[in-house]
N, C-alpha and C. Protein backbone atom coordinates (compact mmCIF):
# COMPACT_ATOMS: atom_id res chain seq x y z
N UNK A 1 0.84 -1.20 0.00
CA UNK A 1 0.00 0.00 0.00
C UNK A 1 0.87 1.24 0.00
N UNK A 2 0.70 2.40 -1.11
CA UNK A 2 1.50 3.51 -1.06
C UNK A 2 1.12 4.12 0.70
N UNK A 3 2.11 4.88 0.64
CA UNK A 3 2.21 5.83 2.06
C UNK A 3 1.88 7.32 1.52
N UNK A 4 0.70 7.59 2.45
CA UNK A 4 0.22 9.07 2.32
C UNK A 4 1.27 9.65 1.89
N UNK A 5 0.64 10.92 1.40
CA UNK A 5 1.65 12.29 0.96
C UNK A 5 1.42 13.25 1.79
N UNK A 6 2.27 13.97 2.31
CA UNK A 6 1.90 15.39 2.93
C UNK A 6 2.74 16.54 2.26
N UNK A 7 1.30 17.55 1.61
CA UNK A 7 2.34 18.85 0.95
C UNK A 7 2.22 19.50 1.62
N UNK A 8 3.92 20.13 1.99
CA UNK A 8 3.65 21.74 2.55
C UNK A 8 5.14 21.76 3.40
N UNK A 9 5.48 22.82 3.91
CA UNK A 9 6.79 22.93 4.28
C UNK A 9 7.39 22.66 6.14
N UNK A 10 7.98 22.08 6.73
CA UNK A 10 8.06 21.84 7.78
C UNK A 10 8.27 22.65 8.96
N UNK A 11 8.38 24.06 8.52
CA UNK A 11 7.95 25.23 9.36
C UNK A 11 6.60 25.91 9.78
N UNK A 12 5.67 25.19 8.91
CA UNK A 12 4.38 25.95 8.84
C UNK A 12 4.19 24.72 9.97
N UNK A 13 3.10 25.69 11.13
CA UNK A 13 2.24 25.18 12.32
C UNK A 13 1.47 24.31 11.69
N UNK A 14 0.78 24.38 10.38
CA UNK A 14 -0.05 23.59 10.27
C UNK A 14 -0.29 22.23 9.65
N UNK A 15 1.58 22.36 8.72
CA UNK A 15 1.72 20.98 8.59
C UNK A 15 2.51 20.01 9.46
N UNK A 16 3.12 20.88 10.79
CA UNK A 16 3.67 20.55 11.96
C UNK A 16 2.78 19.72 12.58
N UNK A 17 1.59 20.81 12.42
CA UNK A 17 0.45 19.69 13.51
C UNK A 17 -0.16 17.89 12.74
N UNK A 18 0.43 18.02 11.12
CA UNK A 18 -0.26 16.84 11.23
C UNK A 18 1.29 15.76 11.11
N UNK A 19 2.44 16.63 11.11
CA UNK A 19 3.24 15.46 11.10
C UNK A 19 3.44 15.38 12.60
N UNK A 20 3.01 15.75 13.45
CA UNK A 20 2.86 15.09 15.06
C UNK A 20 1.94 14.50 14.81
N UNK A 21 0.80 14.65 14.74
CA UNK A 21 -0.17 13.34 14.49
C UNK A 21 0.26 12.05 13.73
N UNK A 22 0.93 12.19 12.91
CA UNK A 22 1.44 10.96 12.17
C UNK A 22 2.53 10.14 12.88
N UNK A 23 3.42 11.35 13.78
CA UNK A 23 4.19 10.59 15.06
C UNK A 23 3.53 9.91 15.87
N UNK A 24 2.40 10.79 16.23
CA UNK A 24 1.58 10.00 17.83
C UNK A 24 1.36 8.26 16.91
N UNK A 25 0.25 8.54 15.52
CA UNK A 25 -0.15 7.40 15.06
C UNK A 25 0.69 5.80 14.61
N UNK A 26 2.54 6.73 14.56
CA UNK A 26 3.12 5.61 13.83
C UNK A 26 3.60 5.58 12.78
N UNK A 27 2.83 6.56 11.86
CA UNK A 27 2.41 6.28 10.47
C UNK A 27 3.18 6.88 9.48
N UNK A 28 3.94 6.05 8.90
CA UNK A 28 4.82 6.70 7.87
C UNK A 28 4.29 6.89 6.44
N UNK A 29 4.95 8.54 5.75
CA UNK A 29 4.64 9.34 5.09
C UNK A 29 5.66 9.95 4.22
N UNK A 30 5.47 9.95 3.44
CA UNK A 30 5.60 11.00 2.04
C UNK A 30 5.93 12.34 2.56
N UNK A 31 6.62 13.31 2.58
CA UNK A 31 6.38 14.80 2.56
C UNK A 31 7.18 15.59 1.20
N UNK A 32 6.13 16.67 0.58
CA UNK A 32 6.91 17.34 -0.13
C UNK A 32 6.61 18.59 -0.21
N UNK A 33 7.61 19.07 -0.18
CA UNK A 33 7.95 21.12 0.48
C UNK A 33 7.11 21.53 -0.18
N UNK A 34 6.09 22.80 0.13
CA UNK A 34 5.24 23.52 -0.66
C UNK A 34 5.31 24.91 0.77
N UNK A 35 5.20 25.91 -0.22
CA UNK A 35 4.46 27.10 0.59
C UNK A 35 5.82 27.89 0.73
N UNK A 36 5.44 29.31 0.81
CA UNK A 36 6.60 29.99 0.77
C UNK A 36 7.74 29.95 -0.02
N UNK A 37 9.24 29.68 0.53
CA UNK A 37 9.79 29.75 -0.24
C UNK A 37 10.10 28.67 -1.02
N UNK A 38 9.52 27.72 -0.72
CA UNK A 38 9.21 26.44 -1.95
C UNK A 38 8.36 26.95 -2.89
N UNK A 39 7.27 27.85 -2.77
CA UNK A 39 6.33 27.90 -3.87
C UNK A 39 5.72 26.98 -4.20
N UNK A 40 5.27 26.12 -5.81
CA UNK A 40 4.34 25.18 -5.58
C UNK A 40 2.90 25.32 -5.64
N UNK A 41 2.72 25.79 -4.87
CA UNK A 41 1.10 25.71 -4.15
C UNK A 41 0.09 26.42 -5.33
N UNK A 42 1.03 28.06 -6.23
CA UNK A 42 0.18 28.27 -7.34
C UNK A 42 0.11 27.65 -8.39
N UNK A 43 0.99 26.39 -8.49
CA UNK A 43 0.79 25.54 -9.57
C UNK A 43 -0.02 24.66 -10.17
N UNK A 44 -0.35 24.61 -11.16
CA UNK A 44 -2.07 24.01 -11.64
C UNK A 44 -2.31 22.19 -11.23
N UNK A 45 -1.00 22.12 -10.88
CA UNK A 45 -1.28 20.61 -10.07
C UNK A 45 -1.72 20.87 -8.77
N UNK A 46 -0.72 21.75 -8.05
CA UNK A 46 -1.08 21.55 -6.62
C UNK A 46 -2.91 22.11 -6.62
N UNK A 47 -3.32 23.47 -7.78
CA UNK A 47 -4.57 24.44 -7.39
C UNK A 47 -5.61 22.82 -7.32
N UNK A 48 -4.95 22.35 -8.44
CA UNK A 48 -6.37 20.92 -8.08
C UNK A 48 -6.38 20.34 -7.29
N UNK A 49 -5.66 20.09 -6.27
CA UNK A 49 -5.66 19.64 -4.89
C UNK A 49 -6.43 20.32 -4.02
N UNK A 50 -5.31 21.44 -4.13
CA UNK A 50 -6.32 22.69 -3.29
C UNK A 50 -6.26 23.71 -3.56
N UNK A 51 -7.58 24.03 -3.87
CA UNK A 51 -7.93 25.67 -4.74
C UNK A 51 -7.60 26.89 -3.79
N UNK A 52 -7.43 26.35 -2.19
CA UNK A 52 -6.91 27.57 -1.68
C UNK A 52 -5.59 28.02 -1.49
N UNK A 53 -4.61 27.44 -2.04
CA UNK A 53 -2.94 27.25 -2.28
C UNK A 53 -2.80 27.21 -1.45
N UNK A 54 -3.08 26.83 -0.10
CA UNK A 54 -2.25 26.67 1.10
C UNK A 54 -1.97 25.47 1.35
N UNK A 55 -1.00 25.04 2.35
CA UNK A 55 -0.58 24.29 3.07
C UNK A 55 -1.05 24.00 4.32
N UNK A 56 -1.59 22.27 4.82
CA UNK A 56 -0.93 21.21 3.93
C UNK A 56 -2.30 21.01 3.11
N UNK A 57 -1.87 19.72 2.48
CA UNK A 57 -2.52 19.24 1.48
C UNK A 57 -1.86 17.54 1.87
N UNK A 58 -3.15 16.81 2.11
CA UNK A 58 -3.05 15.11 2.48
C UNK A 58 -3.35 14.55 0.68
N UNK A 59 -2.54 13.76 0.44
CA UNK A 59 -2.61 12.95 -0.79
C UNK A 59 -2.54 11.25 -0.14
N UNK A 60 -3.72 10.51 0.49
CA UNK A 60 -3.88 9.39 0.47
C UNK A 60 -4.43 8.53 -0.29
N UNK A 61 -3.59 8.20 -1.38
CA UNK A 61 -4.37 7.26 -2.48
C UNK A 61 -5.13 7.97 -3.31
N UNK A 62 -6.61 7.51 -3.28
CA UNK A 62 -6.90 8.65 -4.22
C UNK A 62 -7.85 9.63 -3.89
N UNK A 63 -7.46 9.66 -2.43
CA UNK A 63 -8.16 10.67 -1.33
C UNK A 63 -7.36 11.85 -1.45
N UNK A 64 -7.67 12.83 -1.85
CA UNK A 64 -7.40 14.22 -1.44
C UNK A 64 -8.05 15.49 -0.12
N UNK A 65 -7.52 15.70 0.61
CA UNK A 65 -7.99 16.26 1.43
C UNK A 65 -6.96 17.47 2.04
N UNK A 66 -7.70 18.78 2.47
CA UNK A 66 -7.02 19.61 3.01
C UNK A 66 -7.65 20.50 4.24
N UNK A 67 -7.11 21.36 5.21
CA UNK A 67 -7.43 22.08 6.28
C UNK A 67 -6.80 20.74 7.39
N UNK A 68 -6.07 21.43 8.10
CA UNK A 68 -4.80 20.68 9.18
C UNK A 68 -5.86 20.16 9.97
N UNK A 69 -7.04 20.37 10.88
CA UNK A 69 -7.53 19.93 11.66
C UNK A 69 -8.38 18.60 10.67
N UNK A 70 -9.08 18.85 9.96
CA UNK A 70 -9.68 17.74 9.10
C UNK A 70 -8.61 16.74 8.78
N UNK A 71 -7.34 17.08 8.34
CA UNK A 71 -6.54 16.15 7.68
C UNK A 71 -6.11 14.86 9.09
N UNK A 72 -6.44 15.55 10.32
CA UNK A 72 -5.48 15.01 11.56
C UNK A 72 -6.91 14.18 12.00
N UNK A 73 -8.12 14.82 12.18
CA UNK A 73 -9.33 13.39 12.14
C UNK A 73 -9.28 12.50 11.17
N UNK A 74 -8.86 12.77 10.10
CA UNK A 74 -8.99 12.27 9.42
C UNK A 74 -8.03 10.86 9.58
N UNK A 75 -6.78 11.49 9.76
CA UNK A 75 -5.82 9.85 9.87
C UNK A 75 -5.57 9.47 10.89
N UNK A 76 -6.58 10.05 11.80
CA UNK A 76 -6.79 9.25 12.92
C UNK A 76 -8.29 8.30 13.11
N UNK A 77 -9.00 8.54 12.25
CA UNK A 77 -9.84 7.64 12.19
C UNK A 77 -9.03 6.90 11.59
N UNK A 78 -8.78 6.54 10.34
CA UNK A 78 -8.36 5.99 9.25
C UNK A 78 -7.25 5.27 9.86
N UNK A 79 -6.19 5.46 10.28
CA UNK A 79 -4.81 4.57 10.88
C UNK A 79 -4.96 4.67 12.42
N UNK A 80 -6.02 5.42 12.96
CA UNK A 80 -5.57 5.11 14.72
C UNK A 80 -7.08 4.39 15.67
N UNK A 81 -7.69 4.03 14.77
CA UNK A 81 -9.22 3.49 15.24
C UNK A 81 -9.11 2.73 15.80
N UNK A 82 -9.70 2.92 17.40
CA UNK A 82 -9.83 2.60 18.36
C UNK A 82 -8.51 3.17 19.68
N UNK A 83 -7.84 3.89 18.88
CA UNK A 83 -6.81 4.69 19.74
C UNK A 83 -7.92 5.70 20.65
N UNK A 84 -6.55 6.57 21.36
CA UNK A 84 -7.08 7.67 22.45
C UNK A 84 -7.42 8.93 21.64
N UNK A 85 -6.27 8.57 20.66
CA UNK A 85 -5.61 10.21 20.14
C UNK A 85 -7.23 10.91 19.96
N UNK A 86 -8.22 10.28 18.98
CA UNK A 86 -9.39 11.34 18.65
C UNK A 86 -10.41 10.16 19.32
N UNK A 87 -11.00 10.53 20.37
CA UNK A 87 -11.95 9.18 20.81
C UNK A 87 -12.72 9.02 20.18
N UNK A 88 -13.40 7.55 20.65
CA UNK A 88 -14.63 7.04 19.77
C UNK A 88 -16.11 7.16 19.77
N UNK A 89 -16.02 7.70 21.26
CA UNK A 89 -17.74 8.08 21.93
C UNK A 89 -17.88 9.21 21.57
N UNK A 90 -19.16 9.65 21.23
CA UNK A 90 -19.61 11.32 21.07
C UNK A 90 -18.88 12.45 22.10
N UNK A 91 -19.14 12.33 23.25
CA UNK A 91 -19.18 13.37 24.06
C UNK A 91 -17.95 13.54 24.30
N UNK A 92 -16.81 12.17 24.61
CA UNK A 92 -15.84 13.15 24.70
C UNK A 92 -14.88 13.43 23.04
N UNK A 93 -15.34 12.56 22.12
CA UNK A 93 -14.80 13.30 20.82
C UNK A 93 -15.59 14.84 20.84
N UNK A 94 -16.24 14.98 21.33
CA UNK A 94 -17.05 16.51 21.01
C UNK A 94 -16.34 17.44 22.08
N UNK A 95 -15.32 16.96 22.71
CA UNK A 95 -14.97 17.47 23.94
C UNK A 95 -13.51 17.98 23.16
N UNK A 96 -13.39 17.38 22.39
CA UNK A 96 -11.34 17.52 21.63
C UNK A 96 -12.31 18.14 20.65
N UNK A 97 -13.17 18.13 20.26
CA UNK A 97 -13.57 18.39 18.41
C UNK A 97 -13.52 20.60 19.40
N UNK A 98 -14.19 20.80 20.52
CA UNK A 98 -14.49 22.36 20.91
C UNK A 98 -12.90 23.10 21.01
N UNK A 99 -12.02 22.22 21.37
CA UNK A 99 -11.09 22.63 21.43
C UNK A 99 -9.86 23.09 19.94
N UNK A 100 -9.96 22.27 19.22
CA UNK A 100 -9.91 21.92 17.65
C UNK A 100 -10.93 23.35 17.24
N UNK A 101 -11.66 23.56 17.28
CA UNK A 101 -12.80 24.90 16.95
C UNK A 101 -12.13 25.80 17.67
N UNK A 102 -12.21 25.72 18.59
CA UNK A 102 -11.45 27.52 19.73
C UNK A 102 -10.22 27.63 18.96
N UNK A 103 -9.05 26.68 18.52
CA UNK A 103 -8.01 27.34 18.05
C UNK A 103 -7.86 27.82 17.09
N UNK A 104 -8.50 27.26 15.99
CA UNK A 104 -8.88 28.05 14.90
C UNK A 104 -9.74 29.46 14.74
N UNK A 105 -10.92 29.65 15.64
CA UNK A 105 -11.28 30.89 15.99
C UNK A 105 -11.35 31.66 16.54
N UNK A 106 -10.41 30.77 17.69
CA UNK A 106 -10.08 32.35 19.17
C UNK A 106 -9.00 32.19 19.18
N UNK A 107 -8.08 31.65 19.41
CA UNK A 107 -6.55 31.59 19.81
C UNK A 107 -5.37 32.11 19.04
N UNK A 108 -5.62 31.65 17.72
CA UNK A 108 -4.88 31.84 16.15
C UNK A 108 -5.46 33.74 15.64
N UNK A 109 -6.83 33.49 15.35
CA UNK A 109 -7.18 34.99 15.34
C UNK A 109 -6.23 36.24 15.90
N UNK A 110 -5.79 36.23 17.84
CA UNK A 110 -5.68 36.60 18.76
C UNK A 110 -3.71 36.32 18.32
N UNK A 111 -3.31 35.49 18.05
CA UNK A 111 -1.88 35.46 18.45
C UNK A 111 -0.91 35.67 17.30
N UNK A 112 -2.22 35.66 15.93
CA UNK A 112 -1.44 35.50 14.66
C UNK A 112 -0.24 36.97 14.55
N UNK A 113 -0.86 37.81 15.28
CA UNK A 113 0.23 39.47 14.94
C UNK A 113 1.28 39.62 15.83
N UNK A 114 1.09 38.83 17.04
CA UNK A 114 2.48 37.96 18.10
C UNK A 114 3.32 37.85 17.37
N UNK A 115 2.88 36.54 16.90
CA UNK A 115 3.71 35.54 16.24
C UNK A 115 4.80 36.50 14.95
N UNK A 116 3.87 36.75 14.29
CA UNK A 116 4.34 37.68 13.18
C UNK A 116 5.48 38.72 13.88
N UNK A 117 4.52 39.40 14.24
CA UNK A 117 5.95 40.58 14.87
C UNK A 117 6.78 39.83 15.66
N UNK A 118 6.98 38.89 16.42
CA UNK A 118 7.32 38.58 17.09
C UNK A 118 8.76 37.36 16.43
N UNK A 119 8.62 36.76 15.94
CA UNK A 119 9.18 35.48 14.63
C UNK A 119 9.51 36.19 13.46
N UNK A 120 8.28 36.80 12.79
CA UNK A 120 8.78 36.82 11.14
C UNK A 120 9.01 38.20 10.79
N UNK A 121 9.44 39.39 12.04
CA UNK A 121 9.62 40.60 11.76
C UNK A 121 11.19 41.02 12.20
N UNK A 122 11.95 41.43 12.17
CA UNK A 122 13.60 41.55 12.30
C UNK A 122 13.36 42.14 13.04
N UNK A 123 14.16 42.02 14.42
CA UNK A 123 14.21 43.10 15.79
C UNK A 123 14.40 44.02 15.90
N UNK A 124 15.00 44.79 14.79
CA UNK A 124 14.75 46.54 14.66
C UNK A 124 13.97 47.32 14.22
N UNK A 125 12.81 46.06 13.85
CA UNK A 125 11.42 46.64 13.82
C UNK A 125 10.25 46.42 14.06
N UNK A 126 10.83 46.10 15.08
CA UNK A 126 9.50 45.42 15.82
C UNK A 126 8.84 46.30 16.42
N UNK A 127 7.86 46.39 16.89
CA UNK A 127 6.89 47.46 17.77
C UNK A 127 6.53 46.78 19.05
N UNK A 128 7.37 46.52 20.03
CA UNK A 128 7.11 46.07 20.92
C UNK A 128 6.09 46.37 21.89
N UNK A 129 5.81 47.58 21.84
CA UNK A 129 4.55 48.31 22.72
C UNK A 129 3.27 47.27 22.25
N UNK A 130 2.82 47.11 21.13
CA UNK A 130 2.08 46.52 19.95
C UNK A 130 2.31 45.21 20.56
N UNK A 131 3.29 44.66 20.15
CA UNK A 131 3.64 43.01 20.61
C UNK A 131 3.01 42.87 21.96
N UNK A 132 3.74 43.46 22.93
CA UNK A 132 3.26 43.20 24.56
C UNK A 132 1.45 43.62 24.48
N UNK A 133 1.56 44.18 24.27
CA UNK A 133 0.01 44.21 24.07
C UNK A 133 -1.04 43.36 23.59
N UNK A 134 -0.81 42.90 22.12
CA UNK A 134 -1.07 41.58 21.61
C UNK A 134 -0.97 40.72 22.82
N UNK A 135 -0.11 40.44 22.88
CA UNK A 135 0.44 39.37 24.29
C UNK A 135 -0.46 39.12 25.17
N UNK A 136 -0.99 40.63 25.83
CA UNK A 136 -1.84 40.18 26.66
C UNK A 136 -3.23 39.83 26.74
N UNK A 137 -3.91 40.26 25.61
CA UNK A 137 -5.01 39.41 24.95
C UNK A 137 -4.37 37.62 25.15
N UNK A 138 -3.95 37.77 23.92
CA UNK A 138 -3.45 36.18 24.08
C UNK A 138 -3.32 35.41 25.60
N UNK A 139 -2.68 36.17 26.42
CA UNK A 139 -2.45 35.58 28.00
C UNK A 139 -4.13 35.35 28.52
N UNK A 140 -4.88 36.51 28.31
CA UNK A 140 -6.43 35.94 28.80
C UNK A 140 -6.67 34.82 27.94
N UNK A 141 -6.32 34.31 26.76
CA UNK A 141 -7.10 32.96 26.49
C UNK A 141 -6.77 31.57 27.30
N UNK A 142 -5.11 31.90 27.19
CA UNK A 142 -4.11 30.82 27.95
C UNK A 142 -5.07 30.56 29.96
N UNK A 143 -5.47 31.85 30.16
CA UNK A 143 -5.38 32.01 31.19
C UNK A 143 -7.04 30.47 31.17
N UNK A 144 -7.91 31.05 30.17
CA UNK A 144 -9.08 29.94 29.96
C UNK A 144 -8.40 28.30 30.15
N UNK A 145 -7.32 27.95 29.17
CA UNK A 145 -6.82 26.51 29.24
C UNK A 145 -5.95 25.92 30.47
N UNK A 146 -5.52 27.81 31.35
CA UNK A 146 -5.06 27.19 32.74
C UNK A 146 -6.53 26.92 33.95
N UNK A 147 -7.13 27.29 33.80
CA UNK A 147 -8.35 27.18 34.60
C UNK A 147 -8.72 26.13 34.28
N UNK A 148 -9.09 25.60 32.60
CA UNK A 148 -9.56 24.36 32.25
C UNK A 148 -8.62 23.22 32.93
N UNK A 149 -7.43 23.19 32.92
CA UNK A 149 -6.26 22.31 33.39
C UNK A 149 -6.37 22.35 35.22
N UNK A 150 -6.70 23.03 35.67
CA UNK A 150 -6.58 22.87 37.48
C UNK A 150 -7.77 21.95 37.35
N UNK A 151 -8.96 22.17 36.86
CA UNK A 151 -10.23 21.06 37.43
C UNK A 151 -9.75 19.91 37.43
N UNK A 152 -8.80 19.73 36.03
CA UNK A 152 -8.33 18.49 35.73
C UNK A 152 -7.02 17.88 36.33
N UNK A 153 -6.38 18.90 36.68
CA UNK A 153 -5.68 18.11 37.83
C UNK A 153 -5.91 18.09 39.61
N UNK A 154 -7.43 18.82 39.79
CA UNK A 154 -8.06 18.15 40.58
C UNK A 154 -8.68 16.83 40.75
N UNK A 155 -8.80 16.66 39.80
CA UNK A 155 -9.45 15.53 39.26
C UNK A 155 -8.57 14.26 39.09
N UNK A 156 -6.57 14.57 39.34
CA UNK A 156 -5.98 13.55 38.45
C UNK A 156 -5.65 13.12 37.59
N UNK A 157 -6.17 14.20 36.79
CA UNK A 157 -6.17 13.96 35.13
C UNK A 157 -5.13 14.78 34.55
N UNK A 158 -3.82 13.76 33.54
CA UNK A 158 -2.63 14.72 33.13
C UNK A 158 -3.15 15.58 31.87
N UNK A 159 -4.32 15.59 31.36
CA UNK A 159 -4.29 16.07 29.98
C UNK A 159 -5.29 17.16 29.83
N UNK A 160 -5.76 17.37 28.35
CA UNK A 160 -6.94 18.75 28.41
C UNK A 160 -8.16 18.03 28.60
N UNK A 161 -8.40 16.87 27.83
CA UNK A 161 -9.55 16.08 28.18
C UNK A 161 -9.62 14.89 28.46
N UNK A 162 -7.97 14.75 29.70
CA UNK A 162 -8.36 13.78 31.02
C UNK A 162 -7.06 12.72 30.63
N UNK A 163 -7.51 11.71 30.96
CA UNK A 163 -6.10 10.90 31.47
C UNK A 163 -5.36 10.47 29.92
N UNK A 164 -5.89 10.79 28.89
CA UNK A 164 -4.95 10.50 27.78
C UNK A 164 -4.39 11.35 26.82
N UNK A 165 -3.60 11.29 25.99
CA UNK A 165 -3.19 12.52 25.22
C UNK A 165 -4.17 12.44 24.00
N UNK A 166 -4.69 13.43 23.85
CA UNK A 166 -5.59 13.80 22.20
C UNK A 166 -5.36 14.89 21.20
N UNK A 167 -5.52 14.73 20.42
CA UNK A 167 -5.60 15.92 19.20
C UNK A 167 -5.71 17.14 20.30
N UNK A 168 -6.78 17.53 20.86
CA UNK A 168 -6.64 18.57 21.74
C UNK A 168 -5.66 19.19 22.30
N UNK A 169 -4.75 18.13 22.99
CA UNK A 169 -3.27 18.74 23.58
C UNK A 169 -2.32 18.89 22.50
N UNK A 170 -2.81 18.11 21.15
CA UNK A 170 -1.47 18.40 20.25
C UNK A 170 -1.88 19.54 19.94
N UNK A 171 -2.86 19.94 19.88
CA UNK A 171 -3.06 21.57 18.59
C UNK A 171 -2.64 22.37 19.35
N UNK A 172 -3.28 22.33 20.32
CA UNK A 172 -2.91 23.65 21.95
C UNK A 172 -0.99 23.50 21.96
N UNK A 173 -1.05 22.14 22.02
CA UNK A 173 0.46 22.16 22.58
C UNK A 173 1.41 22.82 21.39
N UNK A 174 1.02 22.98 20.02
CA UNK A 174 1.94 23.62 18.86
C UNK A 174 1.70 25.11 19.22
N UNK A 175 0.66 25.82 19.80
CA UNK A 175 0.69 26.96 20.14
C UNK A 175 1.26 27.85 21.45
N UNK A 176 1.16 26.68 22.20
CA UNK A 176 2.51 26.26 23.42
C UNK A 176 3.34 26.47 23.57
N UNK A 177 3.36 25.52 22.01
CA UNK A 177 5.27 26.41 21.91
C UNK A 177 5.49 27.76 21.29
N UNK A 178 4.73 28.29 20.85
CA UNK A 178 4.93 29.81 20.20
C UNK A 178 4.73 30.74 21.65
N UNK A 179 3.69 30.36 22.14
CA UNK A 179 3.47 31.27 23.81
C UNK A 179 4.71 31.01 24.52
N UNK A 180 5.17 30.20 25.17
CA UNK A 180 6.25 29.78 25.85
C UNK A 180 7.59 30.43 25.53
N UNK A 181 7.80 30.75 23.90
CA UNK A 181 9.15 31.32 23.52
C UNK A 181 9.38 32.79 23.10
N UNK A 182 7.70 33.15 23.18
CA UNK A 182 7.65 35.02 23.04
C UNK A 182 8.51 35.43 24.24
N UNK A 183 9.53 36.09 23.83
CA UNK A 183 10.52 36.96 24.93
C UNK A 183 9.61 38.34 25.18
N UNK A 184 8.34 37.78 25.83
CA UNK A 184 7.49 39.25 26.31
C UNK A 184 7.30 38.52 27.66
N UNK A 185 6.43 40.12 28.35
CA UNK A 185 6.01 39.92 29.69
C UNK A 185 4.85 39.14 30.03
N UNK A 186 4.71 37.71 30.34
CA UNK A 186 3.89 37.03 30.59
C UNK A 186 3.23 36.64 32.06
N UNK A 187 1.92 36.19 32.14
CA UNK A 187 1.77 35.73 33.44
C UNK A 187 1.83 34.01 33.74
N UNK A 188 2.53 34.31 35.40
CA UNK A 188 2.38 33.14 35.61
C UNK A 188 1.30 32.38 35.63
N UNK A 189 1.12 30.96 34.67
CA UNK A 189 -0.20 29.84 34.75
C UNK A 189 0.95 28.61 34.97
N UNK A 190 0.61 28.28 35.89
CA UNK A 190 1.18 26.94 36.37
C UNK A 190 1.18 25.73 36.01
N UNK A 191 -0.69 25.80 36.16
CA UNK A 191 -1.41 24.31 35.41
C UNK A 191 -0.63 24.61 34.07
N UNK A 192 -0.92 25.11 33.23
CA UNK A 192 -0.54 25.50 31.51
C UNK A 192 0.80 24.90 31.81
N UNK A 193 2.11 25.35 32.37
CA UNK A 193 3.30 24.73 32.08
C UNK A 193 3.31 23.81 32.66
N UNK A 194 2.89 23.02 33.47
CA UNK A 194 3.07 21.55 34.07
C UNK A 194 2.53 21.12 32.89
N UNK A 195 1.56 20.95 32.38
CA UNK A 195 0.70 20.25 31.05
C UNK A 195 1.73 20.69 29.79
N UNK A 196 2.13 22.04 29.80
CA UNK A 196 3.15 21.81 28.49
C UNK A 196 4.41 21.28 28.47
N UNK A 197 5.06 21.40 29.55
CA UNK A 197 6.36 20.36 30.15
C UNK A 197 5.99 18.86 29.75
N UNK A 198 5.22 18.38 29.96
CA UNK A 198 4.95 17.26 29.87
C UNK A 198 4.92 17.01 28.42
N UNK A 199 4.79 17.69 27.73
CA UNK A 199 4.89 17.63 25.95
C UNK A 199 5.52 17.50 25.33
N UNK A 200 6.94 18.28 25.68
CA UNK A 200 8.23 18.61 25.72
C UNK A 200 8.70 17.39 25.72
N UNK A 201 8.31 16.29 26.24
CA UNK A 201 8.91 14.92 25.72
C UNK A 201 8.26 13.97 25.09
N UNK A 202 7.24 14.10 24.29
CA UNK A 202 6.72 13.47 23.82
C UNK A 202 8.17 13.51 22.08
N UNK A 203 7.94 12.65 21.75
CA UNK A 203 9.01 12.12 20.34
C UNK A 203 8.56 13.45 18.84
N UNK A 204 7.51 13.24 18.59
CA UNK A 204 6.72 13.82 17.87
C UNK A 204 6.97 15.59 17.94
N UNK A 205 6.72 15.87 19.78
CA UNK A 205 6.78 17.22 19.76
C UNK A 205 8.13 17.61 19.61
N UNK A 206 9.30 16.48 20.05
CA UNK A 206 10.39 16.70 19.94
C UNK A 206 11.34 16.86 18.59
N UNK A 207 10.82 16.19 17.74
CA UNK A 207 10.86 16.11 15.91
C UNK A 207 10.16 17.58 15.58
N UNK A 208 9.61 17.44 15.71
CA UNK A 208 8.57 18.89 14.53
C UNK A 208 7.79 20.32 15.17
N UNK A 209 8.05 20.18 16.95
CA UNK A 209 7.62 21.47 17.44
C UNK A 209 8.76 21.91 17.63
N UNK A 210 9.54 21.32 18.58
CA UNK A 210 10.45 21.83 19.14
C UNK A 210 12.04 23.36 18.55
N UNK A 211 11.88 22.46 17.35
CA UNK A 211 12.63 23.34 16.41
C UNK A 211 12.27 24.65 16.27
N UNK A 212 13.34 25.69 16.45
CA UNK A 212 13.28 27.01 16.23
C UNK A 212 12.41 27.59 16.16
N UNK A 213 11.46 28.61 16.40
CA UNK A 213 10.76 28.99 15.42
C UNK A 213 11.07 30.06 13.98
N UNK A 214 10.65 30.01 13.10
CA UNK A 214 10.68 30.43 12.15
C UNK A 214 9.20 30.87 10.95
């Protein structure tokens, strides 16, 4: 059986997040550079993949599929069924699926001009007033997933939704690492770094988050 394809470049968060998923799952893969300074993506092969030129883009057989959170249910139904990573019961898959939703529309929204000024802008022009500011928006969301994390380690539970690792802690945890390495003024959340420490050794986060940012 061929081995999936994954297009897109190994700096982008979002094909990061599914080659940790493919770590958690096992599952060996194909990758080929697209986006930025690979380019690619406006090319009339890749537009038929995906008409929105971004990155990634899943090529399984003669499955085409794209958007990072879909691509990561996706091969986790498909290669991890009956695993933890995306559960099998409604309520608590609906429990990783809210979290999977918040990062895409509250978290990312909120941190994308961080990140930017912060990573992809040269330090003599940065607007740090701007940055720290950004920042602290962003710190009230974190501050939501440290509150969510104390019930749960009232409870005993090492993870976001309880004693196993899921899609949930991987998506949060790639943004983890962008919060964690902003050289701004942050507040202390405790729960948040005990739960992201713990990530920090996982194989996966250690392959494809951990690296620089860029």
């Amino acid at each position: 059986m061929a081995k999936p394809t994954i297009w897109g470049r190994a700096n982008s968060i979002n094909v990061q997040k599914v080659l940790w998923c493919c770590a958690e799952l096992g599952l060996d893969y194909d990758r080929i550079d697209a986006g930025m300074q690979f380019g690619r993506t406006k090319e009339p092969e890749y537009l038929a993949m995906n008409p929105n030129a971004r990155v990634p883009t899943l090529v399984d057989g003669d499955f085409v599929l794209w958007e990072s959170h879909s691509i990561m249910r996706y091969l986790a139904q498909q290669y991890g069924a009956g695993g933890e990573l995306y559960p099998q019961t409604i309520k608590p898959r609906a429990s990783v699926d809210r979290w999977l939703d918040w990062v895409l529309g509250t978290l990312l929204p909120t941190d994308r001009d961080v990140f930017w000024g912060m990573v992809r802008t040269p330090p003599e022009k940065r607007d740090m007033a701007a940055m720290q500011k950004g920042a602290d928006q962003v710190a009230e969301l974190w501050r939501i997933v440290d509150r969510h994390l104390a019930g749960k380690n009232a409870e005993g539970k090492r993870f976001i939704e309880g004693d196993h690792f899921t899609l949930a802690d991987l998506v949060l945890g790639c943004y983890g690492r962008r919060w964690f390495d902003y050289q701004l003024t942050k507040p202390a959340l405790p729960n948040l770094e005990t739960w992201y420490r713990q990530l920090e050794t996982r194989v996966g986060f250690e392959t494809y988050i951990a690296p620089p940012l860029t």
